[in-house]
PDB file of N, CA and C in Angstrom:
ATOM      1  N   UNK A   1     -53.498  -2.719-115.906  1.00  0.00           N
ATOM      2  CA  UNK A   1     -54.518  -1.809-116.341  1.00  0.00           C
ATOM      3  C   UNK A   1     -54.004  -0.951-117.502  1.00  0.00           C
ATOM      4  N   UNK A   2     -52.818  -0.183-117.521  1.00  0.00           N
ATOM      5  CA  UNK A   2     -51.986   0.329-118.426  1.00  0.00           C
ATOM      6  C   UNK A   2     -52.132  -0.871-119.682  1.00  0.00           C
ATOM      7  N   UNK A   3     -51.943  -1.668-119.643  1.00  0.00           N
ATOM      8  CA  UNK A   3     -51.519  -2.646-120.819  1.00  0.00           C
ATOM      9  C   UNK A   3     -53.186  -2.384-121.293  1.00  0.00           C
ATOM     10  N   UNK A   4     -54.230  -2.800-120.527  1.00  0.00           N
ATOM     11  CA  UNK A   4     -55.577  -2.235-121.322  1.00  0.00           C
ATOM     12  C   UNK A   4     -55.637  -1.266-121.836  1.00  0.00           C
ATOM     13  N   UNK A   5     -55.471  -0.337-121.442  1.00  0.00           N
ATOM     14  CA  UNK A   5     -55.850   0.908-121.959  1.00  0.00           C
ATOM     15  C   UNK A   5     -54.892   1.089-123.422  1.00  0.00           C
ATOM     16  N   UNK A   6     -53.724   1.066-123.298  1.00  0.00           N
ATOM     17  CA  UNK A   6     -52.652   0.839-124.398  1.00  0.00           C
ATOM     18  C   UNK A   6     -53.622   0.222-125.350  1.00  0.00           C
ATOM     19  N   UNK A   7     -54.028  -1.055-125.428  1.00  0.00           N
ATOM     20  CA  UNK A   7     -54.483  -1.639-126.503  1.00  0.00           C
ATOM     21  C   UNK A   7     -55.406  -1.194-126.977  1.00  0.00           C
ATOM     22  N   UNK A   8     -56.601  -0.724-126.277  1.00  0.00           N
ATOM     23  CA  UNK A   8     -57.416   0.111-127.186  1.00  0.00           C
ATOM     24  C   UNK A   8     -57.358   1.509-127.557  1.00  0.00           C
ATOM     25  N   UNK A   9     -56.354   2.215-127.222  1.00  0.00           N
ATOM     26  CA  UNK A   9     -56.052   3.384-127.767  1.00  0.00           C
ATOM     27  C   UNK A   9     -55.165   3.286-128.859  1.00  0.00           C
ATOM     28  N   UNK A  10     -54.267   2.148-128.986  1.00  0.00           N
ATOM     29  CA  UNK A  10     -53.697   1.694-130.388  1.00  0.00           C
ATOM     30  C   UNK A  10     -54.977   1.132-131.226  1.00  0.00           C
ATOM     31  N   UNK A  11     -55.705   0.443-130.837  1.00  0.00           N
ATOM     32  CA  UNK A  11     -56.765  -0.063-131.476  1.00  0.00           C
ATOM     33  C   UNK A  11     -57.287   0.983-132.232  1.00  0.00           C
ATOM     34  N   UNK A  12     -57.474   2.535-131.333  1.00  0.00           N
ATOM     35  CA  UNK A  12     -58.414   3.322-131.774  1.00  0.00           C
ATOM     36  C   UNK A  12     -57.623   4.232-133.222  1.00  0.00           C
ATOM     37  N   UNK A  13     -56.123   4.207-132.988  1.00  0.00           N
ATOM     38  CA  UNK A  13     -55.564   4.666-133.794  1.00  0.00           C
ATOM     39  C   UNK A  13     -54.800   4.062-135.274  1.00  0.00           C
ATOM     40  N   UNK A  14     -55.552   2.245-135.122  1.00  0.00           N
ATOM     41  CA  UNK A  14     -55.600   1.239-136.353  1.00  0.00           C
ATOM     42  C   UNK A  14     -56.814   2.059-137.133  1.00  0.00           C
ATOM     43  N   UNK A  15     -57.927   2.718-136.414  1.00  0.00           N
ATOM     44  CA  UNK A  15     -58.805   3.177-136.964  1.00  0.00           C
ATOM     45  C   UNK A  15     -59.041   4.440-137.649  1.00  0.00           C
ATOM     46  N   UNK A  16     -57.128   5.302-137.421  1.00  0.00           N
ATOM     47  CA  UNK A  16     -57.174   6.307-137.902  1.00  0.00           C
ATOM     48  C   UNK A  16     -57.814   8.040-136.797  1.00  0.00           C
ATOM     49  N   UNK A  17     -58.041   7.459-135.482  1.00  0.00           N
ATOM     50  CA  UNK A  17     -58.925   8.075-134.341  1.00  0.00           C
ATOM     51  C   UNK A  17     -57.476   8.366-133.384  1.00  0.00           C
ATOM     52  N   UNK A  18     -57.380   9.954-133.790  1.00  0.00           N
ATOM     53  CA  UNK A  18     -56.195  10.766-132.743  1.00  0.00           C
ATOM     54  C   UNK A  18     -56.998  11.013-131.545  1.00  0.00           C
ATOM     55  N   UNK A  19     -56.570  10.658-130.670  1.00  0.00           N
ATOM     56  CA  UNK A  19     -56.618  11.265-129.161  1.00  0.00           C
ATOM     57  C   UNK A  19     -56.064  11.915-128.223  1.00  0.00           C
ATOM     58  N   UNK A  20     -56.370  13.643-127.941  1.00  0.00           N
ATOM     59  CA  UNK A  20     -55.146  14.577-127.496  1.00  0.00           C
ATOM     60  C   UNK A  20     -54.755  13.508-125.953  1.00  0.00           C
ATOM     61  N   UNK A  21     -53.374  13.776-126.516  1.00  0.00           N
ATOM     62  CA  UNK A  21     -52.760  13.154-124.932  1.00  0.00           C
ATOM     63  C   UNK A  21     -53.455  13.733-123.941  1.00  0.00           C
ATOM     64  N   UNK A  22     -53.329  14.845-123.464  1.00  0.00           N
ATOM     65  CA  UNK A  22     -54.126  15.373-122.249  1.00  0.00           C
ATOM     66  C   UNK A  22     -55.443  14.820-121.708  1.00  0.00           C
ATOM     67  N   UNK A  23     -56.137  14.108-123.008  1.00  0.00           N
ATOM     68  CA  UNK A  23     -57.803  13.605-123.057  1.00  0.00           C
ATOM     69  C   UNK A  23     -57.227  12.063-122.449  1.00  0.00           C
ATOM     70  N   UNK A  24     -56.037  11.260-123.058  1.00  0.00           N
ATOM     71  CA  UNK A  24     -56.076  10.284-122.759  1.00  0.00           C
ATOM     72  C   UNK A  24     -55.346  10.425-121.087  1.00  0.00           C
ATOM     73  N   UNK A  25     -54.898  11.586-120.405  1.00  0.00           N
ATOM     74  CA  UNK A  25     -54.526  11.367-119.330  1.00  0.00           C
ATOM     75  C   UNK A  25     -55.163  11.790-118.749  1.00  0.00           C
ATOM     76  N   UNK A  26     -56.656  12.300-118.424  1.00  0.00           N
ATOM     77  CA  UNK A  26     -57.803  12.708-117.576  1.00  0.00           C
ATOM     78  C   UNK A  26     -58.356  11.028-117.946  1.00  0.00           C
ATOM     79  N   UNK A  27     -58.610  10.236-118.890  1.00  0.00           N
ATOM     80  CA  UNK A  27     -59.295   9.290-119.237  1.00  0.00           C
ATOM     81  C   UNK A  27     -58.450   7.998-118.398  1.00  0.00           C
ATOM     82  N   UNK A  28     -57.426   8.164-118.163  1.00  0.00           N
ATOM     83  CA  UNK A  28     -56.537   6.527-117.396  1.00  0.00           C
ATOM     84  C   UNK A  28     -57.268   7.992-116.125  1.00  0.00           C
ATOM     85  N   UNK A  29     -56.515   8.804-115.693  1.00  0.00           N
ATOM     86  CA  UNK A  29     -56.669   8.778-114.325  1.00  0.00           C
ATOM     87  C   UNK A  29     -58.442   8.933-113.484  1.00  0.00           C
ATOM     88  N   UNK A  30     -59.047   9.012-114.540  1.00  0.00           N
ATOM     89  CA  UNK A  30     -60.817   8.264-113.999  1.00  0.00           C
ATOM     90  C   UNK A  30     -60.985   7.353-114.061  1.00  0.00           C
ATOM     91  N   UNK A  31     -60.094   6.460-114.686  1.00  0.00           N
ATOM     92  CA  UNK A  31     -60.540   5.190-114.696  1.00  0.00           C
ATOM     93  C   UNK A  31     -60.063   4.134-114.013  1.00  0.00           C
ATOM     94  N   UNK A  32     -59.308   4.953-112.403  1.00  0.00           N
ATOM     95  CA  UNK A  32     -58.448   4.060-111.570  1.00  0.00           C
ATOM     96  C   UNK A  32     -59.781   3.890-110.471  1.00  0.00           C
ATOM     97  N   UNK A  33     -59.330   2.785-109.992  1.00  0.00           N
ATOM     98  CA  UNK A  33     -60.142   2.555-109.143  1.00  0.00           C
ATOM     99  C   UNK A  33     -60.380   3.224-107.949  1.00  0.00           C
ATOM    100  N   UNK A  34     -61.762   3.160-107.031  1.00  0.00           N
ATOM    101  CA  UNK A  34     -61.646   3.728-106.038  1.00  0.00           C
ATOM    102  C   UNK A  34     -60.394   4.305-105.094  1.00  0.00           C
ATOM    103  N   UNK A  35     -59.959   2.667-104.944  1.00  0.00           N
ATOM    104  CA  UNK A  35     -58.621   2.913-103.761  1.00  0.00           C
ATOM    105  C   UNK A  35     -57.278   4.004-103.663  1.00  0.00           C
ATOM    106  N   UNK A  36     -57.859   4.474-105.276  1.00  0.00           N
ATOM    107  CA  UNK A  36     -56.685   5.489-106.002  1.00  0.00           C
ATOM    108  C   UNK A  36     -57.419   6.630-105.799  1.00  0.00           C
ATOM    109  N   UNK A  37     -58.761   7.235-105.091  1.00  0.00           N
ATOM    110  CA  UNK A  37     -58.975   8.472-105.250  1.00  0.00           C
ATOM    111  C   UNK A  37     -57.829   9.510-104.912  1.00  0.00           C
ATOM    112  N   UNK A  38     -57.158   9.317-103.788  1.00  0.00           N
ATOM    113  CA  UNK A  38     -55.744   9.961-102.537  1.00  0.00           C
ATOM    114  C   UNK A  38     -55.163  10.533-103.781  1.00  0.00           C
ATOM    115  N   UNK A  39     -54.411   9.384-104.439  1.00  0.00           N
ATOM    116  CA  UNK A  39     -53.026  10.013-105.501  1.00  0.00           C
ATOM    117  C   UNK A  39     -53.973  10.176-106.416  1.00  0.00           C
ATOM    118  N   UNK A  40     -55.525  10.143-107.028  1.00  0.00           N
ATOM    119  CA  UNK A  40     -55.893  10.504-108.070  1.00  0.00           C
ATOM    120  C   UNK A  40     -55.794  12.335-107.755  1.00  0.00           C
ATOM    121  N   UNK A  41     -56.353  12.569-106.679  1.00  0.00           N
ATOM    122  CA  UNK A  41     -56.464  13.808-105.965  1.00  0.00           C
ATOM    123  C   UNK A  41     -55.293  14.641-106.208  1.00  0.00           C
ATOM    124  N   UNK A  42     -54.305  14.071-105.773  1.00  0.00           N
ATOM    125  CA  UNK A  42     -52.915  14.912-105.700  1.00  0.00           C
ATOM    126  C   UNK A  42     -52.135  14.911-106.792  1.00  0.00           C
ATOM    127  N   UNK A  43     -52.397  14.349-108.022  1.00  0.00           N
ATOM    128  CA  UNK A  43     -51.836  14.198-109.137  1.00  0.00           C
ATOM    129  C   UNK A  43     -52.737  15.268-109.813  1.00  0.00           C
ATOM    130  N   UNK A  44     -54.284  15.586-109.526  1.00  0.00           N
ATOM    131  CA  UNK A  44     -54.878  16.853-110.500  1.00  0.00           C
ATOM    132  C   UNK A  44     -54.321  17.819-109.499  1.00  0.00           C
ATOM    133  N   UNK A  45     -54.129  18.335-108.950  1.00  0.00           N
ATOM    134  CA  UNK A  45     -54.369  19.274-107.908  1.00  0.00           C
ATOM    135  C   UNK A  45     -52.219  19.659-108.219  1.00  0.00           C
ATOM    136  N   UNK A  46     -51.153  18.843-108.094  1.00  0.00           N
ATOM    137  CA  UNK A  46     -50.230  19.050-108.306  1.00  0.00           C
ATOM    138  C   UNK A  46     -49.402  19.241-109.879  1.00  0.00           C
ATOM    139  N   UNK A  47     -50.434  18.892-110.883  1.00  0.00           N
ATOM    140  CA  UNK A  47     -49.374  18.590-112.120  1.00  0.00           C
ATOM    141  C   UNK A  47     -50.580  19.631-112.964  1.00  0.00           C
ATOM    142  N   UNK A  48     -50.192  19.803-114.045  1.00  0.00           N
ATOM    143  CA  UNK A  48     -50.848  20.296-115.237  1.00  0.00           C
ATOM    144  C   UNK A  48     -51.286  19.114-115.372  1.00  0.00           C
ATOM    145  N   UNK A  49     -52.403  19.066-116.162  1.00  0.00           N
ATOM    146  CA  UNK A  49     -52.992  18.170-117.228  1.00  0.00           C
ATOM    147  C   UNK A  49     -53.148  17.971-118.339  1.00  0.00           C
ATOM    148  N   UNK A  50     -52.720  19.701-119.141  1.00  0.00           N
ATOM    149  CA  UNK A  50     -52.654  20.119-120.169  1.00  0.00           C
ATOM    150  C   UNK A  50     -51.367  19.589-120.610  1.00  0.00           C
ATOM    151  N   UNK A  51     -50.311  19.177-120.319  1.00  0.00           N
ATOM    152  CA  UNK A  51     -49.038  19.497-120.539  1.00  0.00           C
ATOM    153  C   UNK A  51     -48.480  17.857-119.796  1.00  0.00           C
ATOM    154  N   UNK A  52     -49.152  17.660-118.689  1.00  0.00           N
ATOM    155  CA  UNK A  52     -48.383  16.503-118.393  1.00  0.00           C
ATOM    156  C   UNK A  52     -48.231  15.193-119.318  1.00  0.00           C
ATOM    157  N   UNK A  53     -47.801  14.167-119.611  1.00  0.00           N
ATOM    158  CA  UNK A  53     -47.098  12.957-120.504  1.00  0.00           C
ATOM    159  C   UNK A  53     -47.700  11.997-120.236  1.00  0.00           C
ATOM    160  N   UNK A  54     -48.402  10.881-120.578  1.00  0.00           N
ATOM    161  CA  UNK A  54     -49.047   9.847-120.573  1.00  0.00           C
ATOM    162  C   UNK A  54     -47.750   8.598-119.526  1.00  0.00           C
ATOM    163  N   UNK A  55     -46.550   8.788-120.420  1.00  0.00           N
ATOM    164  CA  UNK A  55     -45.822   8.640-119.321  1.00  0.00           C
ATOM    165  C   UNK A  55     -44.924   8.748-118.224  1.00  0.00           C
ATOM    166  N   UNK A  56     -45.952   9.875-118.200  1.00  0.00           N
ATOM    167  CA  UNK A  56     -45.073  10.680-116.803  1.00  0.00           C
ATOM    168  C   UNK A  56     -46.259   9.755-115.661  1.00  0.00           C
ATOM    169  N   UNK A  57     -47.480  10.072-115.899  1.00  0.00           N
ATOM    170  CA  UNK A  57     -48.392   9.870-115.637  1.00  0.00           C
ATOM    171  C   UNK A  57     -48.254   8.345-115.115  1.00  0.00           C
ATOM    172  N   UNK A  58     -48.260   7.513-115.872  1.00  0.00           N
ATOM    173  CA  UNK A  58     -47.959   5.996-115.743  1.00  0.00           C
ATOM    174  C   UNK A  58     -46.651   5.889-114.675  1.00  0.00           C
ATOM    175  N   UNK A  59     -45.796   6.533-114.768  1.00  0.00           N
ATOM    176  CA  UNK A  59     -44.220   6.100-114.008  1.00  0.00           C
ATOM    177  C   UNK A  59     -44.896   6.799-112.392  1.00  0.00           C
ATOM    178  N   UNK A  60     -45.468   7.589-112.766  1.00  0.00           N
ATOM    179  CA  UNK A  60     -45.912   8.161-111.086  1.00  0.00           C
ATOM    180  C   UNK A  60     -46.761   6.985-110.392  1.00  0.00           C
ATOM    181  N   UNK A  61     -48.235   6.916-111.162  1.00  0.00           N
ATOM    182  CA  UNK A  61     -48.657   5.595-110.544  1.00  0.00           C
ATOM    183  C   UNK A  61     -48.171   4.596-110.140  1.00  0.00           C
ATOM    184  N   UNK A  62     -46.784   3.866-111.175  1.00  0.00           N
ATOM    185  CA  UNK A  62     -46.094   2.560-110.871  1.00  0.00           C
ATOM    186  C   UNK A  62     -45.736   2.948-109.497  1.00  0.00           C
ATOM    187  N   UNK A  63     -44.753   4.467-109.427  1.00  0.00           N
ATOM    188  CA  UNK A  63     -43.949   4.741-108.316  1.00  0.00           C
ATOM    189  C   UNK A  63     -44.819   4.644-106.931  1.00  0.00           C
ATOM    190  N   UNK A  64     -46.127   4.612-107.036  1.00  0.00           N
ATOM    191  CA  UNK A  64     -46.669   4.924-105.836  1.00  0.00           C
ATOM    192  C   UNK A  64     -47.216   3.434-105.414  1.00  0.00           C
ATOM    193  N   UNK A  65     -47.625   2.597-106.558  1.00  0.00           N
ATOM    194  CA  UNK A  65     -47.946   1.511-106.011  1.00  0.00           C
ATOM    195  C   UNK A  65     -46.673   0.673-105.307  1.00  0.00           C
ATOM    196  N   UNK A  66     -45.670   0.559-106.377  1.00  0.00           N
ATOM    197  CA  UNK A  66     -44.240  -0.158-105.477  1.00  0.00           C
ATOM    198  C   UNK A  66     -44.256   0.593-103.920  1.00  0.00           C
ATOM    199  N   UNK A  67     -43.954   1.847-103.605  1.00  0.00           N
ATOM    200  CA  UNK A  67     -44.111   2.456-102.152  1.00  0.00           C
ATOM    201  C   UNK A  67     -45.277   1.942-101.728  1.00  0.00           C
ATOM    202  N   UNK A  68     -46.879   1.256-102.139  1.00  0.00           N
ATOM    203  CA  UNK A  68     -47.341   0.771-101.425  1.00  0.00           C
ATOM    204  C   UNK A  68     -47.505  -0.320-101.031  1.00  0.00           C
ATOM    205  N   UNK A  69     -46.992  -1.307-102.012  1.00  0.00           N
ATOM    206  CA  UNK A  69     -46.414  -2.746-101.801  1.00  0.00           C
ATOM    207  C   UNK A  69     -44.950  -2.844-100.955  1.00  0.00           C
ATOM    208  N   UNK A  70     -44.436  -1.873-100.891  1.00  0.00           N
ATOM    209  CA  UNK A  70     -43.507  -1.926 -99.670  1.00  0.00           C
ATOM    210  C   UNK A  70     -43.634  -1.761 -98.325  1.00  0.00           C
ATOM    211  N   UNK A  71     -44.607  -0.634 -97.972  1.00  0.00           N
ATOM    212  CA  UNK A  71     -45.290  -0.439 -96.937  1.00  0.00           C
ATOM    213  C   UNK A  71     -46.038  -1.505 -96.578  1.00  0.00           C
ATOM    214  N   UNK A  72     -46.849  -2.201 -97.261  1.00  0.00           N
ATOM    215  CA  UNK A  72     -47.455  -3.270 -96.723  1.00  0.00           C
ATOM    216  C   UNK A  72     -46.939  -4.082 -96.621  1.00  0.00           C
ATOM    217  N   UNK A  73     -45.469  -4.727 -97.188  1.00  0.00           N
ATOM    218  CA  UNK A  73     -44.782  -5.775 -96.739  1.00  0.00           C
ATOM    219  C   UNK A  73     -43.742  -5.483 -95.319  1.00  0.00           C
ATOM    220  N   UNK A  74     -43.581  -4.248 -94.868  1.00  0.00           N
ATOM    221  CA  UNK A  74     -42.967  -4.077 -94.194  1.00  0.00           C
ATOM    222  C   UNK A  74     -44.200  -4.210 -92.738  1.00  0.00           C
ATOM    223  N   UNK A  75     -45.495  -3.783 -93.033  1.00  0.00           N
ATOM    224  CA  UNK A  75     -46.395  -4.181 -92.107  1.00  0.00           C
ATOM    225  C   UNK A  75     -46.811  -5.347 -91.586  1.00  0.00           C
ATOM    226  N   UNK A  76     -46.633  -6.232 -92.692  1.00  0.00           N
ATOM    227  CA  UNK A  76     -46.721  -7.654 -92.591  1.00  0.00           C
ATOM    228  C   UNK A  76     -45.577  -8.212 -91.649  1.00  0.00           C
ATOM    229  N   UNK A  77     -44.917  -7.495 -91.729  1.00  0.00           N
ATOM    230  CA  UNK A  77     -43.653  -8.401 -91.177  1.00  0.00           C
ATOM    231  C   UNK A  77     -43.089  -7.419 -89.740  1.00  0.00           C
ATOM    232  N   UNK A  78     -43.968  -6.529 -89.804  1.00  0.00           N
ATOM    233  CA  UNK A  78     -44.011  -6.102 -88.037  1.00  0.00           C
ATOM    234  C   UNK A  78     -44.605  -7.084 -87.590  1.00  0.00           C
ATOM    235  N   UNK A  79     -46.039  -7.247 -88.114  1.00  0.00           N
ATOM    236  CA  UNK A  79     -46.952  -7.911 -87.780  1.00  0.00           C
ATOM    237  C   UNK A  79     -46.697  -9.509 -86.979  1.00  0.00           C
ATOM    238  N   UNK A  80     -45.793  -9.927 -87.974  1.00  0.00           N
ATOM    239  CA  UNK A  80     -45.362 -11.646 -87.805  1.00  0.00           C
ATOM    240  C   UNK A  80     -44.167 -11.727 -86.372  1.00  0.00           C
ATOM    241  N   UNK A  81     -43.698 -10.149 -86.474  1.00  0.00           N
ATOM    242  CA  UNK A  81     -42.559  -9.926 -85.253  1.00  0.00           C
ATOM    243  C   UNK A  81     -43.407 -10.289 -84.112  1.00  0.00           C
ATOM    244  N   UNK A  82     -44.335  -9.310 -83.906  1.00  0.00           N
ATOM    245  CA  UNK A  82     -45.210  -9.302 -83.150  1.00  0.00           C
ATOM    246  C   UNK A  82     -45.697 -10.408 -82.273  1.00  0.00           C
ATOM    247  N   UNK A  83     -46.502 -11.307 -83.346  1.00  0.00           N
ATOM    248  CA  UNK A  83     -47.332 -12.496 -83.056  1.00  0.00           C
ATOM    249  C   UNK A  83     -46.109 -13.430 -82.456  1.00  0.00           C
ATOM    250  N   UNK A  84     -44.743 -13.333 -82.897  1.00  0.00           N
ATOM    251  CA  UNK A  84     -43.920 -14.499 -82.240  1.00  0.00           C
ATOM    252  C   UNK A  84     -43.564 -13.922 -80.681  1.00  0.00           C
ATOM    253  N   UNK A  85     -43.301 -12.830 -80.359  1.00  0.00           N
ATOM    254  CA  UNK A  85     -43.282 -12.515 -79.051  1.00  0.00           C
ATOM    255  C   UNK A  85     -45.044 -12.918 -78.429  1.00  0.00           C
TER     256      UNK A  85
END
């Protein structure tokens, strides 16, 4: 999703069209999907917006999805414990 957004905000700036960072980091974090309301929530509510980094912003999301692809692989594999008993 990052790699989208990247391209048309370079796109927009082939066109000579500045966009205050702050605008482009309210603009990625509305434009996550539902399943992200939780950390969309706690990322306005904990950080500036004025001030926070496009990639600060990005490294937090990565960080939270890896913790949730871990959690779910570690569920999976209770899971499979499970079913063999």
């Amino acid at each position: 999703m990052f790699d989208r957004f990247s391209t048309i905000v370079n796109g927009l700036k082939g066109f000579a069209e500045t966009i205050p960072e702050d605008k482009l980091v309210r603009k990625l974090l509305y434009s996550l999907p539902e399943s992200w309301d939780g950390k969309r929530t706690a990322i306005i509510k904990a950080k500036n917006l004025k001030t926070l980094k496009l990639d600060e912003l990005v490294g937090s999301l990565l960080t939270h999805e890896i913790m949730k692809q871990g959690r779910e692989e570690e569920k999976n594999k209770e899971e499979k414990r499970v079913e063999k008993l």
